[in-house]
C-alpha atoms as a PDB file:
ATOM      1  CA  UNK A   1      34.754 262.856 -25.715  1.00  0.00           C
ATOM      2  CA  UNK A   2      30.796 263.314 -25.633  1.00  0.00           C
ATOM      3  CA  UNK A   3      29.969 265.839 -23.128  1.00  0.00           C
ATOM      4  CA  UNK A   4      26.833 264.057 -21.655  1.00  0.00           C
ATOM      5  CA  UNK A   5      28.929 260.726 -21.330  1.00  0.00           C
ATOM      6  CA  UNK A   6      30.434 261.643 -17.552  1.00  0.00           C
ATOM      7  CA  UNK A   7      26.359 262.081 -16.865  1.00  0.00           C
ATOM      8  CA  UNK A   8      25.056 258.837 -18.240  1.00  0.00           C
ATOM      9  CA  UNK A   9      21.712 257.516 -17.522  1.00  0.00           C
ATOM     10  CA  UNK A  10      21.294 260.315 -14.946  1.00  0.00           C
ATOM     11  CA  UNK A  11      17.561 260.774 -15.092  1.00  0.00           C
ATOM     12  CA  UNK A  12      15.916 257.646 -15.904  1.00  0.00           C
ATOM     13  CA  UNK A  13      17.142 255.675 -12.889  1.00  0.00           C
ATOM     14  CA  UNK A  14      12.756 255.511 -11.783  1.00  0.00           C
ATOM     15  CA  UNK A  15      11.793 254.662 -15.338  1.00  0.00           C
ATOM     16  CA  UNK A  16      11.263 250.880 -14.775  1.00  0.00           C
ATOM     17  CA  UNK A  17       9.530 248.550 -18.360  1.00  0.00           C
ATOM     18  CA  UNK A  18       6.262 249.210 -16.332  1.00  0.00           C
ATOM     19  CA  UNK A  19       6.259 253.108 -17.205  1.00  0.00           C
ATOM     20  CA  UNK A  20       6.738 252.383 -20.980  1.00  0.00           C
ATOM     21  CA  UNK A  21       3.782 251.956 -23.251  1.00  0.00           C
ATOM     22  CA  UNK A  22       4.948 248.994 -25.721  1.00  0.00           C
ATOM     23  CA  UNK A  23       4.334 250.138 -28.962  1.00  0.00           C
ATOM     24  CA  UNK A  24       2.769 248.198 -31.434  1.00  0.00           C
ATOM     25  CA  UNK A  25       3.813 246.320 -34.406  1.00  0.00           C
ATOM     26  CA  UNK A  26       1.065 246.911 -37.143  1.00  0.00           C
ATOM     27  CA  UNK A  27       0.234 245.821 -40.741  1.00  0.00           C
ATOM     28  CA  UNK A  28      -0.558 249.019 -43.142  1.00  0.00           C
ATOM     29  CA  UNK A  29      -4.238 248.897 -44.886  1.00  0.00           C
ATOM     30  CA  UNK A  30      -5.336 250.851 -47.770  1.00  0.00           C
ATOM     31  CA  UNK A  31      -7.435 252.683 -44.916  1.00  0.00           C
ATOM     32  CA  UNK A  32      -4.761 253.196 -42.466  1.00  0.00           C
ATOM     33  CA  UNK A  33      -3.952 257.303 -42.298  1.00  0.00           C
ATOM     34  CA  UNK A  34      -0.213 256.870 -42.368  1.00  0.00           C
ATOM     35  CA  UNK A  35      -0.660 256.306 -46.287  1.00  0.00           C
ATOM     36  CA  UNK A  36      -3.422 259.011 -46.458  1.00  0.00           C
ATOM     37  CA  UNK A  37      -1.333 262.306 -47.536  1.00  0.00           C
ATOM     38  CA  UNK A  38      -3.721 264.059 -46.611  1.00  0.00           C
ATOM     39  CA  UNK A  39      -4.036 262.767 -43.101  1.00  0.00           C
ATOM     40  CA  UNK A  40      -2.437 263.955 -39.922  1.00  0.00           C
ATOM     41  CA  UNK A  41      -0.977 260.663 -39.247  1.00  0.00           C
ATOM     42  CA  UNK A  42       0.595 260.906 -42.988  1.00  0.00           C
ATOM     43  CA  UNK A  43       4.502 259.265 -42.811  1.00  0.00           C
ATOM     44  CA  UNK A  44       6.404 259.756 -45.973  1.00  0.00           C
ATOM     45  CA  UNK A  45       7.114 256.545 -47.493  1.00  0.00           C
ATOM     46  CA  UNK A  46       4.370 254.329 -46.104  1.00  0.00           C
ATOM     47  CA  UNK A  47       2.460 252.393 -48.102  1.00  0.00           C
ATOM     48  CA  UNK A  48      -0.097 249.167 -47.808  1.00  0.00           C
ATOM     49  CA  UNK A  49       1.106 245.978 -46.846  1.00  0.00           C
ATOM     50  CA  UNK A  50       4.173 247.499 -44.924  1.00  0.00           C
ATOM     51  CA  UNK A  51       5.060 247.095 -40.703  1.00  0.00           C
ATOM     52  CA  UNK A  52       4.186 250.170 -38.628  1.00  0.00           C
ATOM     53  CA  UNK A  53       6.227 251.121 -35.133  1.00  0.00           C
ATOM     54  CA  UNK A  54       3.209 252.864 -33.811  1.00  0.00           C
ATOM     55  CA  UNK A  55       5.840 254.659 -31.081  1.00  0.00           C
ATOM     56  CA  UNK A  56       8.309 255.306 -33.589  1.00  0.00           C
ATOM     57  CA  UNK A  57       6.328 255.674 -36.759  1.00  0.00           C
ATOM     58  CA  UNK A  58       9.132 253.604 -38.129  1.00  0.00           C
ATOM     59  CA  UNK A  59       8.424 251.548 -41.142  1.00  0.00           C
ATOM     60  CA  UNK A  60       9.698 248.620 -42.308  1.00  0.00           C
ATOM     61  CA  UNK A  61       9.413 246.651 -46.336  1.00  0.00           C
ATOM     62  CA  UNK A  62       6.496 243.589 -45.280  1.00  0.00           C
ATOM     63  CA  UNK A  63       7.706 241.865 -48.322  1.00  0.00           C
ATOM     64  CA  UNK A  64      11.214 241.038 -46.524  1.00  0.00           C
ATOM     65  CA  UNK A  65       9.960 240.909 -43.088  1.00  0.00           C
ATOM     66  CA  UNK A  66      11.167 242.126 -39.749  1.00  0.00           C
ATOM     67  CA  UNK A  67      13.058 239.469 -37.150  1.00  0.00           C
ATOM     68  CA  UNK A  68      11.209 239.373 -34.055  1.00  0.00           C
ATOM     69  CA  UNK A  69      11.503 237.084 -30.872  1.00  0.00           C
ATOM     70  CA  UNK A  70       7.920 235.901 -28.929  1.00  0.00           C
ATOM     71  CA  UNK A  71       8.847 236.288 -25.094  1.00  0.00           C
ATOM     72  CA  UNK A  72       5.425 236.385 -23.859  1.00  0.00           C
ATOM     73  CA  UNK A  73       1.337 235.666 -25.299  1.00  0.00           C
ATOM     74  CA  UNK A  74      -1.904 236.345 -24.034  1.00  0.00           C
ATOM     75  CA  UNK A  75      -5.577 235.618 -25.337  1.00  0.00           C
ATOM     76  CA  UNK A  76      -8.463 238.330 -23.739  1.00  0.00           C
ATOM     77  CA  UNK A  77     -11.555 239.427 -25.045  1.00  0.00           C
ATOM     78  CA  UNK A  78     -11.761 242.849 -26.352  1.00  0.00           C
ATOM     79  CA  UNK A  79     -15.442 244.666 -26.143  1.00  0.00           C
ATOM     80  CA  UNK A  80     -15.990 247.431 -28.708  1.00  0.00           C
ATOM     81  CA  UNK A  81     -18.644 250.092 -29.770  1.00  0.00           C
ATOM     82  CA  UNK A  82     -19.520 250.056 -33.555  1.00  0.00           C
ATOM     83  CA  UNK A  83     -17.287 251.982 -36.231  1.00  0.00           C
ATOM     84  CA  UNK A  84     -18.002 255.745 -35.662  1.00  0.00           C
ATOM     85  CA  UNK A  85     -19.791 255.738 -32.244  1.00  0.00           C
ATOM     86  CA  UNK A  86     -16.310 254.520 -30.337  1.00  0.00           C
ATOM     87  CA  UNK A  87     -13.602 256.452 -28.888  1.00  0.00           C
ATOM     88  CA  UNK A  88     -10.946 254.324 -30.772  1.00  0.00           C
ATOM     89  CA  UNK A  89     -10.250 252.511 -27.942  1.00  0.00           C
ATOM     90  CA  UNK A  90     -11.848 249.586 -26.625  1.00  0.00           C
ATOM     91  CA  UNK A  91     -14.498 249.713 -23.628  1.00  0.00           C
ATOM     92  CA  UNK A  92     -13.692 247.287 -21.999  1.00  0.00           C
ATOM     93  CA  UNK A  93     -10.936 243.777 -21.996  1.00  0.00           C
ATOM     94  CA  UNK A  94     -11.693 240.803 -20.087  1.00  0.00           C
ATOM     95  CA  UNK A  95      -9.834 238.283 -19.669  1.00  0.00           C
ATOM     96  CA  UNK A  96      -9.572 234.947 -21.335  1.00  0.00           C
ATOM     97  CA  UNK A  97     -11.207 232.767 -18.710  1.00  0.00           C
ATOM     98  CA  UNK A  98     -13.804 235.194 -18.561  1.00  0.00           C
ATOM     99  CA  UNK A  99     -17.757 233.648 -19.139  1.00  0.00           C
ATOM    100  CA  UNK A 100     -18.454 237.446 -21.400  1.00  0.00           C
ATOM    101  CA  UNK A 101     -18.918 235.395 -24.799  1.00  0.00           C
ATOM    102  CA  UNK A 102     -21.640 233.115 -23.232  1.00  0.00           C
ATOM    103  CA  UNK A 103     -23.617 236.581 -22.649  1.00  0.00           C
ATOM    104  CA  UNK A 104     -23.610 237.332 -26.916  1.00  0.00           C
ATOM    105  CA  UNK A 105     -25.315 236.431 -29.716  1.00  0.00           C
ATOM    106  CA  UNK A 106     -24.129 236.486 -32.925  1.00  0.00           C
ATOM    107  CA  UNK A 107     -25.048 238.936 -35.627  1.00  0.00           C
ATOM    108  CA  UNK A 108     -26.017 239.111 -39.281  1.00  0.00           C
ATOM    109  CA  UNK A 109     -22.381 240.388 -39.299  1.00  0.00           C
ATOM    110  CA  UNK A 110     -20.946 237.425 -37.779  1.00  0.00           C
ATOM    111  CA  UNK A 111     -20.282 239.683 -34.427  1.00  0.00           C
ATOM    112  CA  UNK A 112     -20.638 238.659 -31.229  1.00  0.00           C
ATOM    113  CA  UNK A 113     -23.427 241.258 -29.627  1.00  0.00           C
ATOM    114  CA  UNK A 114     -23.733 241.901 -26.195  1.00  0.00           C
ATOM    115  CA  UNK A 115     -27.178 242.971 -24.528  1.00  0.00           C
ATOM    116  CA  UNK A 116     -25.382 246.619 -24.273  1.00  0.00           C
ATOM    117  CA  UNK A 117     -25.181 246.616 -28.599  1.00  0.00           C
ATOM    118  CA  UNK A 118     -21.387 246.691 -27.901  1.00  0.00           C
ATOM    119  CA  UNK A 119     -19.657 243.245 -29.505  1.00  0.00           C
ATOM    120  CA  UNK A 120     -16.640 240.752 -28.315  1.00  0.00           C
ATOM    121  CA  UNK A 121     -13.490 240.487 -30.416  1.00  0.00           C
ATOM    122  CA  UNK A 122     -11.211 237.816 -29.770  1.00  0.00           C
ATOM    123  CA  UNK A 123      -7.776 238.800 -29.239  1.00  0.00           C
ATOM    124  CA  UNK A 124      -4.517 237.622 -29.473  1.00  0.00           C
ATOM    125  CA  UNK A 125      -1.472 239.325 -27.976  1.00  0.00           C
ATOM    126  CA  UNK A 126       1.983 238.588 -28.480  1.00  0.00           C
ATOM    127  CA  UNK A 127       4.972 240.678 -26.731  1.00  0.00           C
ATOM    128  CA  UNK A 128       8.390 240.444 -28.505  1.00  0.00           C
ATOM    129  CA  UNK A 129      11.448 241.657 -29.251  1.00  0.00           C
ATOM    130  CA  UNK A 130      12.444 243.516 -32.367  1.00  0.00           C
ATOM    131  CA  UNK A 131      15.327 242.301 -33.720  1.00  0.00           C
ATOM    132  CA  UNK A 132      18.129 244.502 -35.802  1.00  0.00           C
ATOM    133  CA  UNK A 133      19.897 243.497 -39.027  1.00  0.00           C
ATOM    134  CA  UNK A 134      22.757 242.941 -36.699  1.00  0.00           C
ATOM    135  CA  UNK A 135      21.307 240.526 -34.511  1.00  0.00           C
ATOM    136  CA  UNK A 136      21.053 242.394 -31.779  1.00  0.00           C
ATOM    137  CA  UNK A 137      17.625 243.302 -29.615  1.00  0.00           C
ATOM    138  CA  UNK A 138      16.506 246.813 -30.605  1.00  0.00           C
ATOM    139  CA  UNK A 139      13.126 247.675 -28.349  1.00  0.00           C
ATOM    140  CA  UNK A 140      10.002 245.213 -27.002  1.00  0.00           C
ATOM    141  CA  UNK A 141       7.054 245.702 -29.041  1.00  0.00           C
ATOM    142  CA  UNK A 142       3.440 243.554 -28.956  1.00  0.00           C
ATOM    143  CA  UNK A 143       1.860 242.464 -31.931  1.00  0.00           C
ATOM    144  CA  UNK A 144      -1.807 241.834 -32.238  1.00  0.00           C
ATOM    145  CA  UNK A 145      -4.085 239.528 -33.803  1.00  0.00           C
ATOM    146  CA  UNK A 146      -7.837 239.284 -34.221  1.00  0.00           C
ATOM    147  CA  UNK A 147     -10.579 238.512 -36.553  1.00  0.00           C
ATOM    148  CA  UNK A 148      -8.703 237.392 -40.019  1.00  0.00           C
ATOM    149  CA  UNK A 149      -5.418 237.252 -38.580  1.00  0.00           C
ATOM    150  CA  UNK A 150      -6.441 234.764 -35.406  1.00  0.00           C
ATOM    151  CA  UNK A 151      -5.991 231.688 -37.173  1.00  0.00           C
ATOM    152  CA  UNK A 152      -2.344 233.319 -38.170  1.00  0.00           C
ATOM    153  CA  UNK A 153      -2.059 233.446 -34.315  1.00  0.00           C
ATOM    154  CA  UNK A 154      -3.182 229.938 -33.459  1.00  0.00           C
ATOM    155  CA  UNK A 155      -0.419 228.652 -36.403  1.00  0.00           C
ATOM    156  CA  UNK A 156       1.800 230.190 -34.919  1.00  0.00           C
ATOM    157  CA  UNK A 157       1.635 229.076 -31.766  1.00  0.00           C
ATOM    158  CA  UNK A 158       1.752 225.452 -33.513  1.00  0.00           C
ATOM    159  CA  UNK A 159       4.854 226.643 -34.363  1.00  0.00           C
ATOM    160  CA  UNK A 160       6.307 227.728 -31.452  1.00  0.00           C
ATOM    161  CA  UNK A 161       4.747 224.079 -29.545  1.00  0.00           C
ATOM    162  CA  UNK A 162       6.488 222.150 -32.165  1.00  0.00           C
ATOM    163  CA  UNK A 163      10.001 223.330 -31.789  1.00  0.00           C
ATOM    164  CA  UNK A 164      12.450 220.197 -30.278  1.00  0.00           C
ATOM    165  CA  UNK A 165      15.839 220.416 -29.649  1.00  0.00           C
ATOM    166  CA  UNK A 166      18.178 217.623 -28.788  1.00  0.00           C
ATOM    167  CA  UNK A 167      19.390 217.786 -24.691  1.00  0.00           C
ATOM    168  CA  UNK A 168      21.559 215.903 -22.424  1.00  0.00           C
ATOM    169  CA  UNK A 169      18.432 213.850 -21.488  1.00  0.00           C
ATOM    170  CA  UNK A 170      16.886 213.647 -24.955  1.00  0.00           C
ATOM    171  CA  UNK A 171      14.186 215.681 -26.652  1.00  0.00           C
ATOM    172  CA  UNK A 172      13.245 218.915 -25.050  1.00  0.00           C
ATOM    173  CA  UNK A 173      10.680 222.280 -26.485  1.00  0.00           C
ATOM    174  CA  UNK A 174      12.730 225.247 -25.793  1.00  0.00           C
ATOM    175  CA  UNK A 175      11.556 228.643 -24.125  1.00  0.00           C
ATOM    176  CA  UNK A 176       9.944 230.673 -27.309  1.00  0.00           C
ATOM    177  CA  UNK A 177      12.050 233.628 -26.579  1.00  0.00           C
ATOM    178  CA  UNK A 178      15.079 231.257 -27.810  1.00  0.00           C
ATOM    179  CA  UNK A 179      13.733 231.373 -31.228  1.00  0.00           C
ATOM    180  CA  UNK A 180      13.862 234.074 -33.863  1.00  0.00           C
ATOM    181  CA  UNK A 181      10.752 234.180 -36.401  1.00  0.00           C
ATOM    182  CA  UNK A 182      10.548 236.420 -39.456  1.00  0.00           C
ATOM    183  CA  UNK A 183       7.108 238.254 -39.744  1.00  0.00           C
ATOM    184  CA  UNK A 184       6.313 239.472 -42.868  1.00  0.00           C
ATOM    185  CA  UNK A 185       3.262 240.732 -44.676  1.00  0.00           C
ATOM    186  CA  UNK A 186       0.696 239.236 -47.581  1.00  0.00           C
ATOM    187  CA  UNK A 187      -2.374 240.379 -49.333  1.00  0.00           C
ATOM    188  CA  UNK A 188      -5.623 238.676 -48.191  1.00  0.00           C
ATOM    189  CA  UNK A 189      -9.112 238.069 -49.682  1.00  0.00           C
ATOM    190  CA  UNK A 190     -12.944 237.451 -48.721  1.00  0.00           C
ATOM    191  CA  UNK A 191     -16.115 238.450 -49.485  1.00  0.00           C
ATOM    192  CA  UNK A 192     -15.616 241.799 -47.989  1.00  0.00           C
ATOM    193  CA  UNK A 193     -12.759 242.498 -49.881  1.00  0.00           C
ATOM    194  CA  UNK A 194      -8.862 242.880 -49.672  1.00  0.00           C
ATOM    195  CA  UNK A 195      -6.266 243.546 -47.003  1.00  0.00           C
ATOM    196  CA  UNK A 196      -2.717 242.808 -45.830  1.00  0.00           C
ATOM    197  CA  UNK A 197      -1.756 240.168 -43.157  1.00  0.00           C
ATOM    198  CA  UNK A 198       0.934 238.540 -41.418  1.00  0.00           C
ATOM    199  CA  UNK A 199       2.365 235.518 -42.595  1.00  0.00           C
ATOM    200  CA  UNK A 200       5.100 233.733 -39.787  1.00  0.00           C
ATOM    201  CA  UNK A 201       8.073 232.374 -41.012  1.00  0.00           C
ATOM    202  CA  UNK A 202      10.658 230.808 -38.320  1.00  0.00           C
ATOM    203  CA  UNK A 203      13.793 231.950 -38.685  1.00  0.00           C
ATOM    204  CA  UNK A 204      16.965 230.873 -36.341  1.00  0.00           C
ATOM    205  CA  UNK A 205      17.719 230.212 -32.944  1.00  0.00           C
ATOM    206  CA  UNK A 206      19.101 233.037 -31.282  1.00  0.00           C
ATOM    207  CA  UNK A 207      22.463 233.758 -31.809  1.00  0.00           C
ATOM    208  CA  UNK A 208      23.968 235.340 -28.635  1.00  0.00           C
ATOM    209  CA  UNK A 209      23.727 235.790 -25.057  1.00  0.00           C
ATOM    210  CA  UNK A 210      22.570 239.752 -25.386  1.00  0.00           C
ATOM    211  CA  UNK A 211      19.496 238.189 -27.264  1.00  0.00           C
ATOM    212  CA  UNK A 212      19.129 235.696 -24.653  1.00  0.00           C
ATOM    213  CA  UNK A 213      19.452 238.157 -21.588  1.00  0.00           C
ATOM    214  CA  UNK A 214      16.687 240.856 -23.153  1.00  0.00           C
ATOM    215  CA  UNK A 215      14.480 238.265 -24.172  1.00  0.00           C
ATOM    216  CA  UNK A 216      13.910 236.206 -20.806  1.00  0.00           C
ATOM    217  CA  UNK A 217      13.999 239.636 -18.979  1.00  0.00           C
ATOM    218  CA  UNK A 218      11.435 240.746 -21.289  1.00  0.00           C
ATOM    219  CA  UNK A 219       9.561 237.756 -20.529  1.00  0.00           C
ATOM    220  CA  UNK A 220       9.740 238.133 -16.589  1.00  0.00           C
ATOM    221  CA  UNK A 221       7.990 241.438 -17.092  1.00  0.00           C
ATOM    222  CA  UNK A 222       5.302 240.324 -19.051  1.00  0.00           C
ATOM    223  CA  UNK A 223       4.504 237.106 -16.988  1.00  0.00           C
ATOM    224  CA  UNK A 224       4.173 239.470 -13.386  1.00  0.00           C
ATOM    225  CA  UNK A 225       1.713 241.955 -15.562  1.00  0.00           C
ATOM    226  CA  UNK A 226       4.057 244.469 -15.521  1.00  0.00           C
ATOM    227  CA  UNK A 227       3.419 245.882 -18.999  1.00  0.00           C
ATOM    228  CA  UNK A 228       1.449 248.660 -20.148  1.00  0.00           C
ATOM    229  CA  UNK A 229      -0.374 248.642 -23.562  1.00  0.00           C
ATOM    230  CA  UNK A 230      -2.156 252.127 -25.072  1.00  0.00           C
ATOM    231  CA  UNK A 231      -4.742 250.129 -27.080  1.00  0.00           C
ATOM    232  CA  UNK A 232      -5.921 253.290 -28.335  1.00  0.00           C
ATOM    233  CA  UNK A 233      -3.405 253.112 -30.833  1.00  0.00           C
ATOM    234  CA  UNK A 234      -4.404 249.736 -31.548  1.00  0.00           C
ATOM    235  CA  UNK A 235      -7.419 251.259 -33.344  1.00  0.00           C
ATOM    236  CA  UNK A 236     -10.972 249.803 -34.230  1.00  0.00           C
ATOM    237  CA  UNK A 237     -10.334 246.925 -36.129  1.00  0.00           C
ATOM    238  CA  UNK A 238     -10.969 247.110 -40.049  1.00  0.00           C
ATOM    239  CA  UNK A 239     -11.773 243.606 -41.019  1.00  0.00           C
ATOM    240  CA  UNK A 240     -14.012 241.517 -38.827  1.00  0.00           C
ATOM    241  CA  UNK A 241     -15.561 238.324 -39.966  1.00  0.00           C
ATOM    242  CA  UNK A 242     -13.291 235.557 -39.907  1.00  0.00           C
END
């Protein structure tokens, strides 16, 4: 018998979702420091193209994907300073109804400039749940997507609109925690040059009521704002024309 088992849980009865920071899920770059071995942020292993748990530092192999449930998006607009002037973080988010992008201009970069020099980034965020090789929920996560990878998020949501399942009363779009996608990673190309992105596969339904229970509780959470998000370790972002 464990000795800690008799004091289970003892300690963590305040520590509600709201005290966690979600971690992010994050795509590997040739620039990213976890493949730099000389880098602080060096993880043994990691290489370009693969899925970062920014908490964890766990890794996972983009070309076979991780399983992932969407319980919960959100759209803001994140202001930033330029590339080596910034904290890392951003200086401001506003939110998606906000009137911020009629105040910009847009650059010779294809940046949306504020009067302050600092420019807009559209954002996409979408909370999930990580999924383990056994089908059962492992930790909530949020995955982000901006400048290349925004038309990735808008697809997606296609996909998540155009589910239909057959009900008692006909035709009906089910919650998107219900579903199961499979994000994996791809290389991308433009004018600037190279990089890896997502690429959205669905995947299944989900299989069992565990799945079920974490998911729409995960979802509650998110929809009363009771989430917290260190974008600080979301990081500048490294590509940013569309």
């Amino acid at each position: 018998i464990n000795m800690f088992e008799a004091d289970a849980d003892q300690g963590t009865q305040n520590i509600s979702q709201e005290d966690l920071a979600l971690p992010f899920l994050k795509v590997l770059g040739q620039l990213s420091p976890e493949i730099n071995k000389r880098d602080g942020k060096y993880i043994d292993g990691a290489e370009p193209g693969m899925i970062i748990n920014t908490v964890t530092n766990e890794i996972f192999d983009g070309s076979k994907g991780i399983q992932i449930i969407p319980a919960f998006y959100k759209r803001q607009y994140v202001e930033w300073q330029d590339r080596g002037t910034s904290t890392g973080a951003p200086v401001a988010i506003h939110d998606a109804d906000s009137d911020i992008v009629s105040q910009t201009t847009r650059d010779k970069s294809y940046k949306d400039r504020l009067p302050n020099g600092n420019y807009i980034e559209p954002t996409h965020y979408h909370y999930v749940v990580i999924v383990d090789e056994n089908d059962q929920p492992s930790e909530t996560a949020v995955i982000v997507m901006k400048a290349t990878q925004a038309k990735k998020s808008k697809k997606w949501n296609s996909m998540m609109l155009s589910q239909r399942r057959k009900g008692k009363n006909g035709m009906f779009q089910p919650p998107t925690w219900s579903q199961i996608y499979l994000m994996k990673t791809m290389l991308e190309k433009n004018n600037l040059g190279s990089w890896f992105g997502w690429e959205v596969e669905h995947h299944k339904d989900i299989p069992n009521q565990d799945l079920m229970d974490t998911a729409m509780s995960f979802y509650e959470t998110c929809k009363q704002g009771n989430t917290k998000v260190n974008l600080s370790q979301e990081g500048e972002p490294q590509v940013t024309s569309a």
